[in-house]
Protein backbone atom coordinates (compact mmCIF):
# COMPACT_ATOMS: atom_id res chain seq x y z
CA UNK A 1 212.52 143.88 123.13
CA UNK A 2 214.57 144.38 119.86
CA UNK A 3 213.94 141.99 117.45
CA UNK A 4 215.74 142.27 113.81
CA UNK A 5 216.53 145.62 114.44
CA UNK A 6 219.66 145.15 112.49
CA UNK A 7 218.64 147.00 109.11
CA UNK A 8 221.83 145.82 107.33
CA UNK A 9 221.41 142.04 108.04
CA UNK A 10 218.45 139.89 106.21
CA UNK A 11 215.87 138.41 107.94
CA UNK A 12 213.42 136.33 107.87
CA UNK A 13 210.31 135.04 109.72
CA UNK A 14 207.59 132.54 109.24
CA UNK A 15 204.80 134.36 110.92
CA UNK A 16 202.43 131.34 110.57
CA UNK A 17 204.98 129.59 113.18
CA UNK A 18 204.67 132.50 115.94
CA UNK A 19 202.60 132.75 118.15
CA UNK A 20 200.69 135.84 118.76
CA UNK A 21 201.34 138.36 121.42
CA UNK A 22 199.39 140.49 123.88
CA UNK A 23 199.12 144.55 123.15
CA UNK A 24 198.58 146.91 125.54
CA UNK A 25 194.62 146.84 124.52
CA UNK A 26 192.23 143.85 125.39
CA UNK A 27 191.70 142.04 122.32
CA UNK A 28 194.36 143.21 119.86
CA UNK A 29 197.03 140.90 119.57
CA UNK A 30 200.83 141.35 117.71
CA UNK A 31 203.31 139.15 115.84
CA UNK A 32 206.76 141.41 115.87
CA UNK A 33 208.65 141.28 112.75
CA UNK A 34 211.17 144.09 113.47
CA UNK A 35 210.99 146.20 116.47
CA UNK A 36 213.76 148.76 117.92
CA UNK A 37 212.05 148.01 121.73
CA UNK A 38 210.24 150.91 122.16
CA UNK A 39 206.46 151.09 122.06
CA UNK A 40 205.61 153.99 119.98
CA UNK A 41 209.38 153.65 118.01
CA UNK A 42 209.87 152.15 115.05
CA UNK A 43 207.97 148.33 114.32
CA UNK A 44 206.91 146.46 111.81
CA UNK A 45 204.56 143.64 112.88
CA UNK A 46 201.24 141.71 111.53
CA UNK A 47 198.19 142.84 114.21
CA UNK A 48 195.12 141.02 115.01
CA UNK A 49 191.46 142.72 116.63
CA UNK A 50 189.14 140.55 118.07
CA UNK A 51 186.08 140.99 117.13
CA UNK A 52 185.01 144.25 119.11
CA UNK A 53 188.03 144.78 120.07
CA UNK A 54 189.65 148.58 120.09
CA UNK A 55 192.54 150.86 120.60
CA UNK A 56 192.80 154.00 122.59
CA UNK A 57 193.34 157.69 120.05
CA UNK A 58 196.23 157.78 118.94
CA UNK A 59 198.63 159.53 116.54
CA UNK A 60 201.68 158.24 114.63
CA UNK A 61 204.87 160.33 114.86
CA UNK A 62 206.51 159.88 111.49
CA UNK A 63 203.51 157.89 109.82
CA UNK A 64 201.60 154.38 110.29
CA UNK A 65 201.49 152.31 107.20
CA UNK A 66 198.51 149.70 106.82
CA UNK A 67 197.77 146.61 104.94
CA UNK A 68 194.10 144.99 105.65
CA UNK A 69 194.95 141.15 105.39
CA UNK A 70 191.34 139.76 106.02
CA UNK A 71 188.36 140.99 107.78
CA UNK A 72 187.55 144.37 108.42
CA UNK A 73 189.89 147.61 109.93
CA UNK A 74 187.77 150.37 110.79
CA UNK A 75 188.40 154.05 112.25
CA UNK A 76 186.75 157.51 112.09
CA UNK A 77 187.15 157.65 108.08
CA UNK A 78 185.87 154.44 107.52
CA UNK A 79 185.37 150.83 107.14
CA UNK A 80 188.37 149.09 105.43
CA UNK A 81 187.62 145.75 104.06
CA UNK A 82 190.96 143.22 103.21
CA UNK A 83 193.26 144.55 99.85
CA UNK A 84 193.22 148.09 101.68
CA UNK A 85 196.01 150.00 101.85
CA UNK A 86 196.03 153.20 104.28
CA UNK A 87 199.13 155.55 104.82
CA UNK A 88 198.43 157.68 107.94
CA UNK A 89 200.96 160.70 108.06
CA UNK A 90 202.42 162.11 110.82
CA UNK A 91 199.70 163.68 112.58
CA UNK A 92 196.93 161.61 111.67
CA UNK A 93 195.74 160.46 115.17
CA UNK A 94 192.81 157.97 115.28
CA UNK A 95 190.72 155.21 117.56
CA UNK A 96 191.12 152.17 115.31
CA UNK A 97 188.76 149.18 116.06
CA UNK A 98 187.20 146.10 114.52
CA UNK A 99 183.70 144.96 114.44
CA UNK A 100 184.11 141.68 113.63
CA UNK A 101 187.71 141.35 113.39
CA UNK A 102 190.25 141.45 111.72
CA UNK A 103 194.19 141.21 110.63
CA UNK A 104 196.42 143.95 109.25
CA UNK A 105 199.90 144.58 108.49
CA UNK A 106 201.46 147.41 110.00
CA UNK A 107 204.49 149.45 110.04
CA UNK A 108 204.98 152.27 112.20
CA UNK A 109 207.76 155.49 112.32
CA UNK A 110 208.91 154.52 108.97
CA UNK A 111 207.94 157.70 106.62
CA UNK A 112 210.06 159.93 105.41
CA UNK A 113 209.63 163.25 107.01
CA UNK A 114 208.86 165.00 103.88
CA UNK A 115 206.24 162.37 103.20
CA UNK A 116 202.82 163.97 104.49
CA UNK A 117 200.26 162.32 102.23
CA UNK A 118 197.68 160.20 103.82
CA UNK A 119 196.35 157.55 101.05
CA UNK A 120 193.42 154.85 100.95
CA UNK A 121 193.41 152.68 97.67
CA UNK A 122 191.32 149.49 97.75
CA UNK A 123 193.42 147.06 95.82
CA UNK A 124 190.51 144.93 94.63
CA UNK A 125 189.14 148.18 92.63
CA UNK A 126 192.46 149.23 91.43
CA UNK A 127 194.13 147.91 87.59
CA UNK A 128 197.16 146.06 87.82
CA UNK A 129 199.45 146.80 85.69
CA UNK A 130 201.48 144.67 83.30
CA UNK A 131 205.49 143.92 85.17
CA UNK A 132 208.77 143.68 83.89
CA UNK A 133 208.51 139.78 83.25
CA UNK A 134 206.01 137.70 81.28
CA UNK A 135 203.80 136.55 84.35
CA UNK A 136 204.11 139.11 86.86
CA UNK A 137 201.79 142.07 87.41
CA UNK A 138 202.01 144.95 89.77
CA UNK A 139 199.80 147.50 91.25
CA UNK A 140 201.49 150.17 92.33
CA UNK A 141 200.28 151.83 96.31
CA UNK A 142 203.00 154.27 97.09
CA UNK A 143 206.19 156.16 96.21
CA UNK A 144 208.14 158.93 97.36
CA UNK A 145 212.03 159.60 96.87
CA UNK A 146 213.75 155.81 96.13
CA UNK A 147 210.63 154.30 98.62
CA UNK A 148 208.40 152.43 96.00
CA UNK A 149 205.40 150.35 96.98
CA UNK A 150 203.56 147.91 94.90
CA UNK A 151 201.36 144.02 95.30
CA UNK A 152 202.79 141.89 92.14
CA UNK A 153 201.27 139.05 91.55
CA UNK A 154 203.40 136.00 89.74
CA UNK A 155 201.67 133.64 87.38
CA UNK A 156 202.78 129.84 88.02
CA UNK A 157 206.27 129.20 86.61
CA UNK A 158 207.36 132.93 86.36
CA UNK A 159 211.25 133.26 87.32
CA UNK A 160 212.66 137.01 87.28
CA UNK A 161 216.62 137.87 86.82
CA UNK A 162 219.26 138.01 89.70
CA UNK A 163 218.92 141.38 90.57
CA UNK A 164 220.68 143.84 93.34
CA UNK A 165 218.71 146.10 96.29
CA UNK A 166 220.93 149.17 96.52
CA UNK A 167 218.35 150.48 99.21
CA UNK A 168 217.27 147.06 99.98
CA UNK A 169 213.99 145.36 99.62
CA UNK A 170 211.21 144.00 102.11
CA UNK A 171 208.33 141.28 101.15
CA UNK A 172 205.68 139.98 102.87
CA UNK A 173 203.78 136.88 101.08
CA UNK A 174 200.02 137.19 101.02
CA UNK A 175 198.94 134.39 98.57
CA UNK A 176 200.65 131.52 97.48
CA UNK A 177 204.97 130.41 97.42
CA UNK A 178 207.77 133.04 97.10
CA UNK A 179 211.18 131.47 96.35
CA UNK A 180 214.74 132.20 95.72
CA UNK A 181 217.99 130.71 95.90
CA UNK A 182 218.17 131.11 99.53
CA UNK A 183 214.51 129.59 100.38
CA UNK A 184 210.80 129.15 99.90
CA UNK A 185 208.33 131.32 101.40
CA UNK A 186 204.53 130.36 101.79
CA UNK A 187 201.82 132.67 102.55
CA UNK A 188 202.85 134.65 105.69
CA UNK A 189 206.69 134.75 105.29
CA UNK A 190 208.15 138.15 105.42
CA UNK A 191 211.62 138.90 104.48
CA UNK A 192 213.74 141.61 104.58
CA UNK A 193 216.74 142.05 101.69
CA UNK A 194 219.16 144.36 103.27
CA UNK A 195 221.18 147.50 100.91
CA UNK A 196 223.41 145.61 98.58
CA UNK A 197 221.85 142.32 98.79
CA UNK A 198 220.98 140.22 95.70
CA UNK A 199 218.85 137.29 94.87
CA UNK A 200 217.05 135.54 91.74
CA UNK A 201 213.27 135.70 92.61
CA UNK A 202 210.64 133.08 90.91
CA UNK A 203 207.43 131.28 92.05
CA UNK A 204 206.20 127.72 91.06
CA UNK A 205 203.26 127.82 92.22
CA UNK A 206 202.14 131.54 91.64
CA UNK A 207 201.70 133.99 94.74
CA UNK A 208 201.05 137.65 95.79
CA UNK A 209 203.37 139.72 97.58
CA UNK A 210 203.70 143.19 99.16
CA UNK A 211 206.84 144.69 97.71
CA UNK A 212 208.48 147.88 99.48
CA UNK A 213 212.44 148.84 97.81
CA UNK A 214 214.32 151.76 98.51
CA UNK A 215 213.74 152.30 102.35
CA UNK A 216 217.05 151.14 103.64
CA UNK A 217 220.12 152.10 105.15
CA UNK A 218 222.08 152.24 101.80
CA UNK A 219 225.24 150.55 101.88
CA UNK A 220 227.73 150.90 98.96
């Protein structure tokens, strides 16, 4: 099934609103956020183990990117406890599981080929670091090329200048309200800014979002 598979058109979804989906492995359940229809092609979706719950090895041609949301991710290198980040290049090949369960976001076939570092950074023992705006830290997870990844956090009342996304710009909200001119986005929402696109970014109420820029189809 292709869903938002249009790079060059914005979308959004309310993930909170969807109902979750069966995998092919007892247990571990999907919410797809972009998909190209393929199973092992390109996807971006939110995941969900039961507890116990377990996938079959597996590698990840062109890389698996992870986000632990809450509970606890596990695989042959570890135990990964929510504010991990995990970039599995291609590969890596693992048996992922959960113990008690667990929800992580995931994007799959996304790295740039060049891109062959596999990174763990736990984001509650990492410094943030002060942003471009009064109110808004960042803590930076990954670049490479014009592909930057960061968490900022917004203090209450912060707004941030109308800005453009040459290589557009993808958000999912972990804590708290997102907004811009277009709409407001509570905990959950992903978005997706496509090359070219603009917007004025602020948050009343204060939130945390997952920022990735710069991994678009670049459109002049």
């Amino acid at each position: 099934m292709l869903i938002n598979n249009d790079l060059t058109l914005r979308a959004v979804e309310y993930t909170k609103n969807r109902k979750w989906s069966e995998s092919p492995a007892p247990g571990v359940w999907r919410k797809k956020l972009d998909s190209h229809g393929e199973e092992s092609g390109r996807a971006t979706s939110l995941v969900k183990f039961d507890p116990g719950s377990s996938f079959t090895e597996h590698g990840h041609p062109n890389g698996e990117e992870i986000f632990v949301i809450d509970g606890t991710f596990s695989d042959k290198s570890g135990d990964f406890s929510a504010g991990f980040y995990i970039r599995n290049p291609d590969g890596y090949r693992h048996t992922p599981f959960s113990t008690d369960g667990c929800c992580i976001f995931v994007k799959l076939c996304q790295f740039d080929h060049k891109d062959t570092e596999r990174k763990i950074i736990n984001s509650k023992q990492t410094s943030w670091l002060p942003g471009r705006t009064p109110g808004l830290s960042v803590l930076p997870l990954h670049n490479f090329g014009n592909e930057n990844i960061a968490l900022v956090r917004w203090e209450p009342e912060t707004y941030f200048q109308q800005h453009r996304h040459d290589a557009g710009e993808e958000i999912l909200v972990l804590e708290g309200v997102f907004e811009d001119e277009h709409g407001r986005y509570p905990s959950g929402s992903w978005i997706r800014n496509p090359s070219g696109s603009m917007h004025q970014p602020f948050s009343k109420e204060g939130c945390v979002i997952y920022v990735k820029t710069g991994h678009l189809p670049f459109k002049a």
